[in-house]
Protein backbone atom coordinates (compact mmCIF):
# COMPACT_ATOMS: atom_id res chain seq x y z
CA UNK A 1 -24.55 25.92 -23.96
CA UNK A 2 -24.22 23.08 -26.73
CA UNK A 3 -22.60 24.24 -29.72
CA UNK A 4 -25.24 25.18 -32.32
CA UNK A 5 -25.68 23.09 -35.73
CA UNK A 6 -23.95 25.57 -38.03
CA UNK A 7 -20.68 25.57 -35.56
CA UNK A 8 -20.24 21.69 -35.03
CA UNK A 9 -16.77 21.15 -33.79
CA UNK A 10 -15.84 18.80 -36.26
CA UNK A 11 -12.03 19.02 -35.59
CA UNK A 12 -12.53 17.89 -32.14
CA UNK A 13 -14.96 15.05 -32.63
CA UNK A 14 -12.42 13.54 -35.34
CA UNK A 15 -10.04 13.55 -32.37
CA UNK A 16 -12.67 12.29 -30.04
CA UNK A 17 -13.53 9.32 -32.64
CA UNK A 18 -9.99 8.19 -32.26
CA UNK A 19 -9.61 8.04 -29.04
CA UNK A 20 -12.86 6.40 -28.24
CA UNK A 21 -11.75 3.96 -31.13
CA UNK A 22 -8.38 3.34 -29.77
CA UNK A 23 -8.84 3.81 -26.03
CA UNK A 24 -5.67 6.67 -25.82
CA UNK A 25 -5.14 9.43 -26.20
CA UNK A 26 -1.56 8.95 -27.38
CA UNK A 27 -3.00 6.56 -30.03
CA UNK A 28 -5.29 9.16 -31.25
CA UNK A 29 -2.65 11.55 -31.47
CA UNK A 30 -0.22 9.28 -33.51
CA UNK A 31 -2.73 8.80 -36.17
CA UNK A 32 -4.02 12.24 -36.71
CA UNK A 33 -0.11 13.46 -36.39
CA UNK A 34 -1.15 16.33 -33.59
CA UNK A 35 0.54 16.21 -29.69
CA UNK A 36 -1.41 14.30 -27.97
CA UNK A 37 -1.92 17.78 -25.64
CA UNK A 38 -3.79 18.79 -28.57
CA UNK A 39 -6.54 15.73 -28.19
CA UNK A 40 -6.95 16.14 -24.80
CA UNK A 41 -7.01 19.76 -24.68
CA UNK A 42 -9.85 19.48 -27.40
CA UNK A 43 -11.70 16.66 -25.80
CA UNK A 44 -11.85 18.94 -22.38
CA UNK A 45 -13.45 21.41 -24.66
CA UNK A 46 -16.04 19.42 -25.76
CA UNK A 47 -16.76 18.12 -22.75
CA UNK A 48 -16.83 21.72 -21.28
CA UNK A 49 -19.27 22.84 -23.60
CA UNK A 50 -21.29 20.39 -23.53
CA UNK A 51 -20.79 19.84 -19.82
CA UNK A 52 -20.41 16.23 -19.73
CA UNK A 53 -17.57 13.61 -18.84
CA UNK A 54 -16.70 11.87 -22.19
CA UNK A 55 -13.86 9.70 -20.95
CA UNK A 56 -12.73 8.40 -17.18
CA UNK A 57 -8.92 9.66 -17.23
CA UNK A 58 -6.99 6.69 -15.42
CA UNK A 59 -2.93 6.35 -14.48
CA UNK A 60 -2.05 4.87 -18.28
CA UNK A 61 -5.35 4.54 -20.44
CA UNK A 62 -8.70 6.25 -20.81
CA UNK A 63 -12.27 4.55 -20.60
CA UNK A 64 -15.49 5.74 -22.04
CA UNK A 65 -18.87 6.84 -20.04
CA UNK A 66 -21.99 5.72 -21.38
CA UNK A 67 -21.99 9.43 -22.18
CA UNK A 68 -19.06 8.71 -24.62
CA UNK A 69 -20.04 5.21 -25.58
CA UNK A 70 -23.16 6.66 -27.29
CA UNK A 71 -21.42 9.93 -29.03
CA UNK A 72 -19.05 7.22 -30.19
CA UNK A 73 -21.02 5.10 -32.12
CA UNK A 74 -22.40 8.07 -33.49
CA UNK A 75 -19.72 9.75 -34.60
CA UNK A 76 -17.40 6.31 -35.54
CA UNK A 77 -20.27 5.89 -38.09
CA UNK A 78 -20.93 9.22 -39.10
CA UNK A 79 -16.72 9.32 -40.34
CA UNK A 80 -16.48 5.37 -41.67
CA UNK A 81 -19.70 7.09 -44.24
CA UNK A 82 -18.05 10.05 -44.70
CA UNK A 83 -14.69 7.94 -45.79
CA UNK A 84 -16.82 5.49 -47.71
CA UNK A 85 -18.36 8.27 -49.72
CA UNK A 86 -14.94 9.77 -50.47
CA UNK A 87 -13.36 6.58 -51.34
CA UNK A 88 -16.08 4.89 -53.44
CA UNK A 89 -17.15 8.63 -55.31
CA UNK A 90 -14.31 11.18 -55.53
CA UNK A 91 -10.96 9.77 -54.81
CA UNK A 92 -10.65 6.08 -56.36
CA UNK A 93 -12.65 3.57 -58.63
CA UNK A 94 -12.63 1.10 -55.61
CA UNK A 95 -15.37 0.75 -53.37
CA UNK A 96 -15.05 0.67 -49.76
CA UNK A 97 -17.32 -1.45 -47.74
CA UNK A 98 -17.41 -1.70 -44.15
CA UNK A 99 -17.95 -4.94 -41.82
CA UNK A 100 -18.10 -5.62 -38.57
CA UNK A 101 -17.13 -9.22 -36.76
CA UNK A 102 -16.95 -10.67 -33.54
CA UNK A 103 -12.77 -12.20 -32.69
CA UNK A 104 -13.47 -15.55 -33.61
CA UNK A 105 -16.08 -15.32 -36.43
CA UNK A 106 -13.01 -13.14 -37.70
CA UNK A 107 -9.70 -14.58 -37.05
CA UNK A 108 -11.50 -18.64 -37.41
CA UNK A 109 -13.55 -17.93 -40.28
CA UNK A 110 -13.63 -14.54 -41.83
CA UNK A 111 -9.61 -14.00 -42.16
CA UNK A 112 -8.73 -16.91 -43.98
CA UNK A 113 -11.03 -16.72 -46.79
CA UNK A 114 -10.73 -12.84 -47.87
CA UNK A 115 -8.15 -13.83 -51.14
CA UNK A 116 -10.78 -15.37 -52.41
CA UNK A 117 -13.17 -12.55 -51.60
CA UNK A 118 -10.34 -10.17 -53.38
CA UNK A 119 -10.21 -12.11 -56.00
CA UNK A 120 -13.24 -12.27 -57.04
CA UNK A 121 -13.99 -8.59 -55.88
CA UNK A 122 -10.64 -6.77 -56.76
CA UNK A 123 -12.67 -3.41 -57.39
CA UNK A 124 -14.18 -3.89 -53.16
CA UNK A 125 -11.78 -3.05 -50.07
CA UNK A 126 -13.45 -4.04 -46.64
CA UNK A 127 -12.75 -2.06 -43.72
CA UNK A 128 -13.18 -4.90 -40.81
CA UNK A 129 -14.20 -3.50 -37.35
CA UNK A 130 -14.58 -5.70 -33.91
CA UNK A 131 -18.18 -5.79 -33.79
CA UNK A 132 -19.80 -5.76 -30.59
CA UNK A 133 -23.04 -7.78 -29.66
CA UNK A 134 -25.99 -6.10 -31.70
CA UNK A 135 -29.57 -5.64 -30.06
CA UNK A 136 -30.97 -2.90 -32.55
CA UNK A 137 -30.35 -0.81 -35.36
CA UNK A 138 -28.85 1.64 -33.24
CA UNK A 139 -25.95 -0.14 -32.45
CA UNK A 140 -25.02 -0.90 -35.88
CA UNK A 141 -22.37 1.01 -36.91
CA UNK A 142 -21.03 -0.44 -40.00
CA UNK A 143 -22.69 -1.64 -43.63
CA UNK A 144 -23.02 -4.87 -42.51
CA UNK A 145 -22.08 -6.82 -39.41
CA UNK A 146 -22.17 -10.34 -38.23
CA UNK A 147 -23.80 -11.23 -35.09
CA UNK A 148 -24.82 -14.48 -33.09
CA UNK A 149 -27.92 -14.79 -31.80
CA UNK A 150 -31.60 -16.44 -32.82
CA UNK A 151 -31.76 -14.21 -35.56
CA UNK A 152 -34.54 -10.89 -33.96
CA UNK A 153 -33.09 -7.76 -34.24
CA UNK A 154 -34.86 -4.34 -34.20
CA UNK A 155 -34.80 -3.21 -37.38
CA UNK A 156 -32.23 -4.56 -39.06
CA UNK A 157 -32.06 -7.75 -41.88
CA UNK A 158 -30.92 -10.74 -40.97
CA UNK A 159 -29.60 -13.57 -42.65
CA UNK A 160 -28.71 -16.93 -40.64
CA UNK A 161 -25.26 -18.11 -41.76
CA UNK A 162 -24.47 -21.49 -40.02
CA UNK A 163 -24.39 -23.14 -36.71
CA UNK A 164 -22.12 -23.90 -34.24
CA UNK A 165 -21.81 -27.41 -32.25
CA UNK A 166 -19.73 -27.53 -29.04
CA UNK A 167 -17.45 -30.22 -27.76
CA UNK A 168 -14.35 -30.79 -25.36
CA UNK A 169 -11.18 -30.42 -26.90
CA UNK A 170 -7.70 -30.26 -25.06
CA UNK A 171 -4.04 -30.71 -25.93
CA UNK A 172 -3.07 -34.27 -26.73
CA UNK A 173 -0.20 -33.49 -23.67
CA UNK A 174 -2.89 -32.86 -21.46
CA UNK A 175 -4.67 -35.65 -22.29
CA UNK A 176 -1.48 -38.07 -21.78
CA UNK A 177 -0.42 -35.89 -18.29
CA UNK A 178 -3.98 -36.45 -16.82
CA UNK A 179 -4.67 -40.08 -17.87
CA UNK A 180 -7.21 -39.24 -20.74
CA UNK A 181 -10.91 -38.27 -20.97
CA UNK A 182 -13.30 -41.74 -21.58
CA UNK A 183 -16.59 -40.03 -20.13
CA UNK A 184 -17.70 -36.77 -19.13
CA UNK A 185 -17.02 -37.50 -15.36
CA UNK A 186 -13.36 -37.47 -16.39
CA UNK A 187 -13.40 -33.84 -16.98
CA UNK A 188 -13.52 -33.14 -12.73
CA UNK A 189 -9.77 -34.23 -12.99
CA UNK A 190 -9.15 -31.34 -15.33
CA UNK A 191 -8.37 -27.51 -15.09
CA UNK A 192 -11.41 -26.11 -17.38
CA UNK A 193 -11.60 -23.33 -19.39
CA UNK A 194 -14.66 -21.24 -19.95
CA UNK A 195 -15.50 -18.92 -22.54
CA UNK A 196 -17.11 -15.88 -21.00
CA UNK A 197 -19.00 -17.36 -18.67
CA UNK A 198 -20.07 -20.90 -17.58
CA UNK A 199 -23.22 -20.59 -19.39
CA UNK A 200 -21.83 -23.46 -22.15
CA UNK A 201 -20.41 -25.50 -20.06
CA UNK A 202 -23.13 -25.97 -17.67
CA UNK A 203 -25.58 -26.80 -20.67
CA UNK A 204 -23.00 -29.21 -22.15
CA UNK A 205 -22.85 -31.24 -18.59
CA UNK A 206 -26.54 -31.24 -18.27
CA UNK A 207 -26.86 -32.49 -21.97
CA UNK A 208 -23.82 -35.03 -21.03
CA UNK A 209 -26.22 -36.13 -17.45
CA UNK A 210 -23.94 -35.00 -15.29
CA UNK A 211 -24.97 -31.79 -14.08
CA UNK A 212 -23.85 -31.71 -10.83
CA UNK A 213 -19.74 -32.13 -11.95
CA UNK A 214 -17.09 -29.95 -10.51
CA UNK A 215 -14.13 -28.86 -11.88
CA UNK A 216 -10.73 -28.99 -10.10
CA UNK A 217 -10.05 -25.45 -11.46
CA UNK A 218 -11.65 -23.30 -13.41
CA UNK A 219 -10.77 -19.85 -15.74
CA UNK A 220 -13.24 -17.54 -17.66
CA UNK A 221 -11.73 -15.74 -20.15
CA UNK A 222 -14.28 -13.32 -22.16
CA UNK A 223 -12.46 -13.30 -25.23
CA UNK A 224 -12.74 -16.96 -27.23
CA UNK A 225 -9.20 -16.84 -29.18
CA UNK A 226 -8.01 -16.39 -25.85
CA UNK A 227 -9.57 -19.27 -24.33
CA UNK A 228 -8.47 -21.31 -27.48
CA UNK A 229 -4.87 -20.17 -27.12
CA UNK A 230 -4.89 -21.41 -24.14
CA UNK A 231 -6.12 -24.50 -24.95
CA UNK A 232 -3.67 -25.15 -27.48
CA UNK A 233 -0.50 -24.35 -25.00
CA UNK A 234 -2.34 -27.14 -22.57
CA UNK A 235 -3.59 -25.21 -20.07
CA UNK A 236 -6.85 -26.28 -19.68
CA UNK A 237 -10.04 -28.18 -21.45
CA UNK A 238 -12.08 -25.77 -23.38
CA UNK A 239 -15.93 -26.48 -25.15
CA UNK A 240 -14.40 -26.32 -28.69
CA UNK A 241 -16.58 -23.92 -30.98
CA UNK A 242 -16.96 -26.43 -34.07
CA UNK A 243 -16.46 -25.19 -37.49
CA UNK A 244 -13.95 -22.99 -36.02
CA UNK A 245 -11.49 -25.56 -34.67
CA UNK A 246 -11.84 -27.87 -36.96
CA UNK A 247 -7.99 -27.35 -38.54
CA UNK A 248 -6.45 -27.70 -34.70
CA UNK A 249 -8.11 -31.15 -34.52
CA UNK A 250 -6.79 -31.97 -38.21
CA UNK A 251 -3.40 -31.05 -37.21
CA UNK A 252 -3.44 -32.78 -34.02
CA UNK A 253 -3.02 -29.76 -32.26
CA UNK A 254 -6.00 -30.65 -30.41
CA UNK A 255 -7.77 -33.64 -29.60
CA UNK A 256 -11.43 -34.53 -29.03
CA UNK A 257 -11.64 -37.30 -26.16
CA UNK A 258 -15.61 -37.33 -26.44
CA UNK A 259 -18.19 -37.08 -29.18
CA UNK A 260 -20.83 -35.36 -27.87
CA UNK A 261 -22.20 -32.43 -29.35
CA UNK A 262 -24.10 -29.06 -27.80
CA UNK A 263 -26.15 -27.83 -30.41
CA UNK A 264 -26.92 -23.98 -28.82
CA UNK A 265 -30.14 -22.43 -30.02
CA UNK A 266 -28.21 -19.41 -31.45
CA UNK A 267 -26.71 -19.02 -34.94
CA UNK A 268 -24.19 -16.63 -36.80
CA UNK A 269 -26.30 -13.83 -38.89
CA UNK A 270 -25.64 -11.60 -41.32
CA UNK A 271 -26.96 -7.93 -40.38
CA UNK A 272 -28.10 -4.85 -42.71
CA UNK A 273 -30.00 -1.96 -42.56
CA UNK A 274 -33.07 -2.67 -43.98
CA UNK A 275 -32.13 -1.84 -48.03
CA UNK A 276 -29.05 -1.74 -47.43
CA UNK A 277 -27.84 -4.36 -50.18
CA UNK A 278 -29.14 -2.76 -52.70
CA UNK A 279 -25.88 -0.72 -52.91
CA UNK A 280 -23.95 -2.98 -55.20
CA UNK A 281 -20.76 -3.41 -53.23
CA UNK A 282 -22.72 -3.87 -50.23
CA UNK A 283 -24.53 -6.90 -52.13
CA UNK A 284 -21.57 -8.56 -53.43
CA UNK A 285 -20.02 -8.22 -49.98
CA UNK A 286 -23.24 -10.15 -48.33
CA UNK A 287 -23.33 -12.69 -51.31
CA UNK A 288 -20.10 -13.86 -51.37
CA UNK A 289 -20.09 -14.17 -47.48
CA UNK A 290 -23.75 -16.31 -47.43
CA UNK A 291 -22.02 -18.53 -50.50
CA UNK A 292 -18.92 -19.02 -48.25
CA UNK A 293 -21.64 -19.89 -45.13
CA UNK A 294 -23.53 -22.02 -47.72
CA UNK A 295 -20.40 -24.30 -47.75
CA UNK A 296 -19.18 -24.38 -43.97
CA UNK A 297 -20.22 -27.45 -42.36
C-alpha cells in the first residue's frame, strides 16, 4: 500500500530526484554525501511500496521508466520551489529564479550574455536546467523555459523571441579538400551532417530544387553543439542554425559556400505559467531576455 499523505517519504524522494536528475546513482550519492548503498537501498523502498519499477538498473548507469520520468518532473519541481522559497524568503536577500533551455539556445545564445543579465540584476541568481521539448503545462518544470516551436502550448504563456534561418556551412579545409561548394548539387560530394534527423535538410534541398540529392555519407547526431563541433573539426557539412553561428563564420572558422536561406515555420518562445511574471524576479528575468531577443538579428 502507497504511503499515506501524512508519512511522505521525503528523504527518499530527495535521493530519487538526484538520481533521476543525474542518471546515477553514484552521482546522487556524491551530492547528498550518503553511500551510494544508501540511494539505492531507499529507491528499492519506494519502489517496493509503491510497487513500481522507478529506474531500469543497467551494467554502469541507470535509466528512467515512464513510471519514473513522470514522478521526476514532479518531484524535480516540487524541490527547485522548495529551494527557491528558501533562497528568495529565509536564507538570503537574493532571489533565485529558475530557467530552463534547450543546448544550443544555451551555450549559442543564452551563456554569453548572462554578465550583462548580472549586472543589471545583481540581487537575481538563475538556476539554468536542460529543458526538454514542452507540449503542456505539465511538462514545465521550471519558472520559465524556452522552447521552439509555432508558439501553442497548453496552458502556458508564450512569448516569440526570434527566428532562425538555415544554411550550409563547413570548414574552409573541407571546402579546399573537396573542391568547393558553387551550387547545391555540390553537396552529393560531401559527408553531411544532420541535426536530429533529416527533417532540415530534406526541406532545405527541396527549397534549393533539388530534392532528389544524395549524400555520399551521412551522420545524425541529436544533439546540435554536437553536430556543430563537428562541423568545425571538418567532418562534415552541417545546415548552420543562423543567429547562432554567426561568430564561427566571423572568425572564419566556418564558411558559407551558398546563400540560401530555410526560413522553418517554428520560432524560439519564451514560456510561463500563466501569471507567472507577476513575481518580480520572474519579470525582470523574462524582460531582460525579450530585450536581448529584441536585438538578435
Amino acid at each position: 500500500m502507497p504511503p499515506s499523505r501524512t508519512h511522505l517519504p521525503l528523504t527518499a524522494l530527495r535521493s530519487f530526484e538526484a538520481a533521476a536528475r543525474l542518471l546515477s546513482f553514484k552521482g546522487a550519492a556524491e551530492e547528498l554525501r550518503v553511500t551510494p548503498t544508501s540511494v539505492s537501498n531507499q529507491i528499492r523502498q519506494l519502489e517496493r511500496n509503491w510497487n513500481c519499477l522507478l529506474f531500469v538498473r543497467k551494467t554502469r548507469k541507470v535509466l528512467l521508466t515512464d513510471a519514473g520520468r513522470s514522478l521526476a518532473r514532479v518531484v524535480g519541481r516540487a524541490f527547485d520551489d522548495i529551494r527557491a522559497e528558501v533562497d528568495n524568503h529565509i536564507t538570503t536577500n537574493r532571489k533565485t529564479v529558475t530557467l530552463a533551455v534547450g543546448p544550443i539556445f544555451g551555450s549559442r545564445w543564452l551563456i554569453p550574455r548572462l554578465s550583462n543579465f548580472y549586472r543589471m540584476h545583481p540581487k537575481i541568481e538563475l538556476v539554468l536546467h536542460q529543458g526538454p521539448r514542452i507540449t503542456n503545462a505539465e511538462q514545465l518544470v521550471t519558472m520559465i523555459a524556452v522552447d521552439w516551436g509555432t508558439g501553442d502550448w497548453a496552458g502556458l504563456e508564450a512569448r516569440r523571441l526570434f527566428a532562425i534561418r538555415y544554411s550550409p556551412v563547413a570548414s574552409p579545409t573541407l571546402l579546399r579538400e573537396r573542391g568547393g561548394i558553387r551550387v547545391a548539387q555540390d553537396l552529393a560530394n560531401f559527408p553531411i551532417i544532420h541535426q536530429w534527423d533529416r527533417e532540415e535538410w530534406n526541406a532545405w534541398l527541396r527549397h534549393a530544387g533539388a530534392p532528389d540529392l544524395t549524400f555520399v555519407h551521412e551522420t545524425i547526431m541529436r544533439d546540435a553543439n554536437h553536430a556543430l563541433q563537428a562541423a568545425l573539426e571538418g567532418q562534415g557539412v552541417i545546415l548552420g542554425t543562423f543567429p547562432f553561428v554567426e561568430p564561427e563564420i566571423a572568425a572564419g572558422r566556418l564558411a558559407r559556400p551558398l546563400t540560401l536561406e530555410l526560413h522553418p515555420p517554428r520560432a524560439y518562445h519564451l514560456l510561463t505559467r500563466p501569471g507567472g511574471r507577476a513575481l518580480r524576479e520572474v519579470g525582470a528575468v523574462c524582460d531582460w531576455i525579450e530585450a536581448e531577443a529584441a536585438q538578435t538579428p
